[in-house]
Protein backbone atom coordinates (compact mmCIF):
# COMPACT_ATOMS: atom_id res chain seq x y z
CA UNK A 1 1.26 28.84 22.84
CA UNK A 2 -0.87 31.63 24.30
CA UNK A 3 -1.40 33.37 21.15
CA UNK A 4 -2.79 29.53 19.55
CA UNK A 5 -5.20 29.71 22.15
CA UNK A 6 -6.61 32.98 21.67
CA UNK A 7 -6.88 32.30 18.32
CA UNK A 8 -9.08 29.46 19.09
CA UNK A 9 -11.19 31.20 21.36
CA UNK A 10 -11.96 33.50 18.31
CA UNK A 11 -12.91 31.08 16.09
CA UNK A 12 -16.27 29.17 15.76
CA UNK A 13 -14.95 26.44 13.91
CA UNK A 14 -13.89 23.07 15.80
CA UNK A 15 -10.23 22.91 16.74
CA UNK A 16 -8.27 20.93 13.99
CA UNK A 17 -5.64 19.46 15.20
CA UNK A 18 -3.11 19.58 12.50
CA UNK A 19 -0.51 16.52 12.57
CA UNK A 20 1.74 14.54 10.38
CA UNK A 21 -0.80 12.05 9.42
CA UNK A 22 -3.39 14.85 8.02
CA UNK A 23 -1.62 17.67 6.00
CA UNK A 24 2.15 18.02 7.08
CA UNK A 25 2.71 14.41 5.52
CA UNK A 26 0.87 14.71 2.49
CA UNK A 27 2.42 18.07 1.76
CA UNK A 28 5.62 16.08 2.41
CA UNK A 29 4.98 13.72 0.13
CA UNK A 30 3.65 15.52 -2.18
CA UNK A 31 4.66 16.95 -5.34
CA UNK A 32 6.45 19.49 -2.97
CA UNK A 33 9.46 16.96 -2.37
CA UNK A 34 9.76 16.07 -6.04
CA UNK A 35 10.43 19.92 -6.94
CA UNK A 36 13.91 19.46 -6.23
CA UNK A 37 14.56 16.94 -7.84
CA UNK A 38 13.32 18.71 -11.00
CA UNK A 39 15.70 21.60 -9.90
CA UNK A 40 18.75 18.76 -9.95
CA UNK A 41 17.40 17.66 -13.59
CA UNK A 42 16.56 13.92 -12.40
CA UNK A 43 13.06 14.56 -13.97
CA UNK A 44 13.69 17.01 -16.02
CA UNK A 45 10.85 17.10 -18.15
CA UNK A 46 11.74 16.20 -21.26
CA UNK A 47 14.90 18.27 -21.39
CA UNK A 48 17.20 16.09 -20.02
CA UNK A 49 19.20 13.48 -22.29
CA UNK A 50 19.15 9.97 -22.23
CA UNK A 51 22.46 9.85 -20.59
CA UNK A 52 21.37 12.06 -17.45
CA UNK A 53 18.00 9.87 -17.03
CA UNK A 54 20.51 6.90 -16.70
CA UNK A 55 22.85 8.51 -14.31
CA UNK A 56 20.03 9.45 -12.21
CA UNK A 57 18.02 6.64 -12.34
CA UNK A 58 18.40 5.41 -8.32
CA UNK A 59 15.96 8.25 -8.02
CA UNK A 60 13.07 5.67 -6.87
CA UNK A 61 15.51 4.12 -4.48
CA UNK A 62 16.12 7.34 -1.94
CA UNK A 63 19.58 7.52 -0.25
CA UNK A 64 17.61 8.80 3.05
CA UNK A 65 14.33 7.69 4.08
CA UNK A 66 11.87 10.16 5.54
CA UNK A 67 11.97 8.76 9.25
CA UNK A 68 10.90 9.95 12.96
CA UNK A 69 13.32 11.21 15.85
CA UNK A 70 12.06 10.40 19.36
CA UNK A 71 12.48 10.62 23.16
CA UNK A 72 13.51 7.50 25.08
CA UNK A 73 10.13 6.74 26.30
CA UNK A 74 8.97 6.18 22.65
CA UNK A 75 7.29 9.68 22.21
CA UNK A 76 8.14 11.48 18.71
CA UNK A 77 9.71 14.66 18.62
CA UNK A 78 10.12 15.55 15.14
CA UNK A 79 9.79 14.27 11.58
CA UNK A 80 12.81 14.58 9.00
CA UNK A 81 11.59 14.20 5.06
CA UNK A 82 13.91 12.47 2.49
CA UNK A 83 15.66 16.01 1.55
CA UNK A 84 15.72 16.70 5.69
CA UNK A 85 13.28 18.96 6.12
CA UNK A 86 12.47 18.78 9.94
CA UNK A 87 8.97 19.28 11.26
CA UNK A 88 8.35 19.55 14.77
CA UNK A 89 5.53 20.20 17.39
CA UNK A 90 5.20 24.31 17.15
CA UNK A 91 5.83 24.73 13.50
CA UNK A 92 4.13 26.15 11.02
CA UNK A 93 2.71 24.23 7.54
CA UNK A 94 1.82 26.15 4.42
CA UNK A 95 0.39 23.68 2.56
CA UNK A 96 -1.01 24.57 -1.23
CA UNK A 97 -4.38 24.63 -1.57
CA UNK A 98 -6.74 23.95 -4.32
CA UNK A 99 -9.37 26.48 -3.37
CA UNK A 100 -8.84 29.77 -5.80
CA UNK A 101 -9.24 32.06 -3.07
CA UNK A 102 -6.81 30.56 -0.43
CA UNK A 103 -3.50 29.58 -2.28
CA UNK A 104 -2.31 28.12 0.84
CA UNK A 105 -3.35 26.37 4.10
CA UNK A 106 -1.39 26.98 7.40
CA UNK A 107 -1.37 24.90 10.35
CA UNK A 108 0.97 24.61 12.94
CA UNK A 109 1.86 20.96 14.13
CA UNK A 110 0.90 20.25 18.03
CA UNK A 111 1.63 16.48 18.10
CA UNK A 112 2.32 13.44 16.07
CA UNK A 113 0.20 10.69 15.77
CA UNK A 114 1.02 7.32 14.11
């Protein structure tokens, strides 16, 4: 935490606060997630048979939901994605960027807002 707030002090910009419902969601739910899949041939691209595409075709009906963990007072803690990747307040987010000369945005998550 101390070194976030030097880092702040440094900048000029306004502080961003970075949360689920800005980039760590998007990136989420972006093509990021559907990577995988591609890896486990569900989408394959063209290369997979006819066969496979039937076998795998629950694909748009996800065993596991992407779904919040919180405290008992109602306050979120963390944020698990379909293929369980957990975010929570602290981490870093390297989210691609369309910008040629930064491939990447990072962030780190401070809170969750719904």
């Amino acid at each position: 935490d101390g070194d976030r707030g030097d880092r702040e002090s440094e900048s000029s910009r306004p502080r961003r606060s970075c949360t689920l419902e800005g980039g760590a969601k998007n990136y989420a739910e972006s093509e990021h997630s559907e990577d995988e899949d591609n890896d486990n041939g569900s989408t394959g691209g063209g290369s997979g048979t006819a066969e496979e595409a039937g076998k795998k075709g629950k694909k748009k009906m996800p065993k596991k939901k992407s779904r919040y963990e919180r405290t008992e007072n109602g306050e979120i803690t963390s944020f698990i994605t379909e293929d369980d990747v957990v975010y929570r307040p602290g981490d870093c987010v390297y989210i691609e960027s369309r910008r040629p000369n930064t491939p990447y945005f990072i962030c780190s998550i401070q809170d969750f807002k719904l």
